[in-house]
C-alpha atoms as a PDB file:
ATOM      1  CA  UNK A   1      10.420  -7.786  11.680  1.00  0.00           C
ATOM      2  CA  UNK A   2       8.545  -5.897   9.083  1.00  0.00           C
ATOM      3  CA  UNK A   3      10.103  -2.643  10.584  1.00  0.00           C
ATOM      4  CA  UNK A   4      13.608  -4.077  10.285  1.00  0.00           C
ATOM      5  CA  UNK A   5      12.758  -4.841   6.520  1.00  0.00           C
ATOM      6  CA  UNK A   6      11.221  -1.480   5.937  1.00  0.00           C
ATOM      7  CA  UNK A   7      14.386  -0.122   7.182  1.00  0.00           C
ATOM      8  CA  UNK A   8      16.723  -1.860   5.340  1.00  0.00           C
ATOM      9  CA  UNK A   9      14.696  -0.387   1.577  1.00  0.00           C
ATOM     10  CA  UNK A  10      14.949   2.896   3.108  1.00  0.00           C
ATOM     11  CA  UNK A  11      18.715   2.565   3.403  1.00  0.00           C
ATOM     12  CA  UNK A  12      18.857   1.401   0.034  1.00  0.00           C
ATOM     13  CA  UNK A  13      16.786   3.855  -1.511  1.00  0.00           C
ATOM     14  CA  UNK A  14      18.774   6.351   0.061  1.00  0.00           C
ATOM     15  CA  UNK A  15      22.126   4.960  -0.923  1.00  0.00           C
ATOM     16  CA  UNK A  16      24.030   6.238  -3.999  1.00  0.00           C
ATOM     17  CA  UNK A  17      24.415   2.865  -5.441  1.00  0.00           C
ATOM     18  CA  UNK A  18      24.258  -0.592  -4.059  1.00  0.00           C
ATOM     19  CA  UNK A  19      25.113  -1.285  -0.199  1.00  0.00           C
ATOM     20  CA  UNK A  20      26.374  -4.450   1.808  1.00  0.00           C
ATOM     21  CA  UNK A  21      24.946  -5.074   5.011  1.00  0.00           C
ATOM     22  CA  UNK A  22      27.505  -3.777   7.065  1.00  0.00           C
ATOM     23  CA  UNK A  23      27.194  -0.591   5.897  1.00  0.00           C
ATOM     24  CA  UNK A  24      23.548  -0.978   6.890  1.00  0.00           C
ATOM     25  CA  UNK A  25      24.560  -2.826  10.118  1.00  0.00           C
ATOM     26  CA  UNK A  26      26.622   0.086  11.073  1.00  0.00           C
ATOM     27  CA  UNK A  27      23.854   3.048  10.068  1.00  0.00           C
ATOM     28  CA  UNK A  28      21.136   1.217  11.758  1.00  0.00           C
ATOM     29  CA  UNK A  29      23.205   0.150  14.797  1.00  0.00           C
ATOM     30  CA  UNK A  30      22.348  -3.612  14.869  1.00  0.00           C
ATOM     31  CA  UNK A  31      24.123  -7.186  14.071  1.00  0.00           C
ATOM     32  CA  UNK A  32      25.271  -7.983  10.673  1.00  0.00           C
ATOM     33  CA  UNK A  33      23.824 -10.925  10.978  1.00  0.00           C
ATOM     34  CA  UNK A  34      20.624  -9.560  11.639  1.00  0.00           C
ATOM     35  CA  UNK A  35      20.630  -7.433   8.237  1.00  0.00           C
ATOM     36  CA  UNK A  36      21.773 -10.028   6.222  1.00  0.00           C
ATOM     37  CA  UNK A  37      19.046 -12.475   7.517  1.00  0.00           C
ATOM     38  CA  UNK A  38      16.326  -9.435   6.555  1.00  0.00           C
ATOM     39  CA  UNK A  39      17.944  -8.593   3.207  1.00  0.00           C
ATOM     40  CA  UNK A  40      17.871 -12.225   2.199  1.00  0.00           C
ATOM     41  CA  UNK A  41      13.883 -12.099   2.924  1.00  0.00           C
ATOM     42  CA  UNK A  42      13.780  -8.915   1.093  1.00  0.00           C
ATOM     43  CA  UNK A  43      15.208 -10.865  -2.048  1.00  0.00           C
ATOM     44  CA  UNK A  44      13.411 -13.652  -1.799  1.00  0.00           C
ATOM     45  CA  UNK A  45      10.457 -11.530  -1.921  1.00  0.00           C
ATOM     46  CA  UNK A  46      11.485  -9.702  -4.704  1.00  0.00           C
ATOM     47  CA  UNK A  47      11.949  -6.381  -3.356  1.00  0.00           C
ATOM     48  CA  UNK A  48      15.832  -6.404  -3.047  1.00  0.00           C
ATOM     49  CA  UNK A  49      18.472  -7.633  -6.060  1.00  0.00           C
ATOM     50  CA  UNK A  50      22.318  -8.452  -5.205  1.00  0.00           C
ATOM     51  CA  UNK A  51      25.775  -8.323  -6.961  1.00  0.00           C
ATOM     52  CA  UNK A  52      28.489  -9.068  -5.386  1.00  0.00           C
ATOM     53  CA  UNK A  53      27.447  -9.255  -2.000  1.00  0.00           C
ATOM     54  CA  UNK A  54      25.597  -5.930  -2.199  1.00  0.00           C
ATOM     55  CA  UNK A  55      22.230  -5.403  -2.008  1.00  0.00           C
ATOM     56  CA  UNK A  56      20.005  -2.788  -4.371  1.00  0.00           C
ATOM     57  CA  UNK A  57      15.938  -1.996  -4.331  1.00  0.00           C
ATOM     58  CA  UNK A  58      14.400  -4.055  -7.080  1.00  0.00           C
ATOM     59  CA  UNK A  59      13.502  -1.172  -9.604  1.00  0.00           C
ATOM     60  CA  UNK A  60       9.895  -3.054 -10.575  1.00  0.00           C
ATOM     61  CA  UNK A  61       8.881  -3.744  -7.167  1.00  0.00           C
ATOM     62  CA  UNK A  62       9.400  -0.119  -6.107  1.00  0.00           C
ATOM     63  CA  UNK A  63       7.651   1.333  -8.890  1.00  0.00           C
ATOM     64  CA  UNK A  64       4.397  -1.417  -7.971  1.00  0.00           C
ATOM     65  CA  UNK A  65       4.840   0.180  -4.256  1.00  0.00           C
ATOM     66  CA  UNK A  66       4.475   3.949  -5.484  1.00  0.00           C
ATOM     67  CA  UNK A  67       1.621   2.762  -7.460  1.00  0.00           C
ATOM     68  CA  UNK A  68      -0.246   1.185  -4.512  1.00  0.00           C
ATOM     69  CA  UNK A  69       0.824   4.534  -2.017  1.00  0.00           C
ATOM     70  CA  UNK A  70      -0.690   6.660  -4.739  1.00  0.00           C
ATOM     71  CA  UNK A  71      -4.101   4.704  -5.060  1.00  0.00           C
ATOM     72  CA  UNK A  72      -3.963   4.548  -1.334  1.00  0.00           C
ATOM     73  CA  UNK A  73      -3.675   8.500  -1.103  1.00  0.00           C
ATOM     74  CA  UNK A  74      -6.196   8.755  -3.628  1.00  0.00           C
ATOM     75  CA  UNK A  75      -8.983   6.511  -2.313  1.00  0.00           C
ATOM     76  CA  UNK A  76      -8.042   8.114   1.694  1.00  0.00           C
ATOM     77  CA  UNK A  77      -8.583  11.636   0.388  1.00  0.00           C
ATOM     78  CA  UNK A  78     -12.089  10.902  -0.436  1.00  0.00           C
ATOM     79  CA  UNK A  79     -12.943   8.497   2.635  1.00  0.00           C
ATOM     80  CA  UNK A  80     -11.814   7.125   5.762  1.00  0.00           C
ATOM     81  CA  UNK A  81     -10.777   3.522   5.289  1.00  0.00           C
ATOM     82  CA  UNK A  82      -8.825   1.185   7.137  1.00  0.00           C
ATOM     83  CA  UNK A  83      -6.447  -1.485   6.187  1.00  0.00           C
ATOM     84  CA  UNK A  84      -9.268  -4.927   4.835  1.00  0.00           C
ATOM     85  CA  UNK A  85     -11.622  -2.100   3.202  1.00  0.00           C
ATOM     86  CA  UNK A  86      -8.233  -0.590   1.633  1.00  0.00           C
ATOM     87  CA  UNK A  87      -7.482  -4.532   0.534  1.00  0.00           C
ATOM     88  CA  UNK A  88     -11.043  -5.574  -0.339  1.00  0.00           C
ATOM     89  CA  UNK A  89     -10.916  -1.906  -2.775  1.00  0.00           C
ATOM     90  CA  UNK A  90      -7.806  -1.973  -4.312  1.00  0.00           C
ATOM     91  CA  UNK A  91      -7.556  -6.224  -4.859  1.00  0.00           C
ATOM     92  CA  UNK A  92      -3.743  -6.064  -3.277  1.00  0.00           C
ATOM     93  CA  UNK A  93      -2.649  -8.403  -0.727  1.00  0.00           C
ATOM     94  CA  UNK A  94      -2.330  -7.776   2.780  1.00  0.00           C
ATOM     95  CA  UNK A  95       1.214  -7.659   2.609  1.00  0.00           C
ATOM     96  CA  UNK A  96       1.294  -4.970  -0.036  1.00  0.00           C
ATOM     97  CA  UNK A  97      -1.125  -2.855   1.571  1.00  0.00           C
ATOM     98  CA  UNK A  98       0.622  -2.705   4.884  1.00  0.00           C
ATOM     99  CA  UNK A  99       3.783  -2.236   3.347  1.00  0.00           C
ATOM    100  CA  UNK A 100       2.780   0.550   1.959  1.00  0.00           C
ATOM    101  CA  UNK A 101       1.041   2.140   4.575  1.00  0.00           C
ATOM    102  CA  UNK A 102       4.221   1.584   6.454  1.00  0.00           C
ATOM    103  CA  UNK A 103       6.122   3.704   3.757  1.00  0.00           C
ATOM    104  CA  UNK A 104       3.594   6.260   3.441  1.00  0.00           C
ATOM    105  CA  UNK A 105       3.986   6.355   7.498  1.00  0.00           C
ATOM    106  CA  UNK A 106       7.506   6.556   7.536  1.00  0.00           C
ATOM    107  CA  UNK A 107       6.979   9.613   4.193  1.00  0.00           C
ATOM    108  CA  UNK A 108       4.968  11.869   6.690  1.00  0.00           C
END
């Protein structure tokens, strides 16, 4: 599941301007239903915003996420760490800290 979400920002953040889910549906090959299920957890969450029936990254959240990927980078360069000594160092949730590994992952 937390694949299919990561998806769905990265088709966002890639799109021009704000996307419905069939145009996600369609680029990721998979249900409709499926996408709009994941982009309604997304909102909740606070990562995604909507108008109209399309879906857009929520600006704020983003700009949190490329703060935690930096402080991850920073605190990797210097030592090996893994995902609870990552959490315990930088005081995010688990959530946040896998999400952005994920990101970073997916980044190269």
């Amino acid at each position: 599941m937390v694949k299919m979400k990561e998806n769905n920002i990265q088709n966002l953040q890639g799109s021009p301007g704000p996307i419905g889910p069939s145009e996600i549906a369609k680029q990721l090959k998979k249900p409709k239903n499926t996408i709009q299920y994941h982009l309604n957890i997304l909102k909740n969450d606070g990562k995604l915003s909507s108008e109209n029936g399309k879906y857009f990254p929520n600006k704020t959240e983003l700009k949190n996420m490329e703060e935690i990927e930096n402080k991850i980078i920073n605190l990797l360069s210097v030592e090996e760490l893994g995902p609870n000594h990552l959490q315990q160092k930088l005081h995010f949730d688990e959530n946040k800290i896998f999400s952005a590994l994920h990101l970073l992952e997916i980044d190269g």
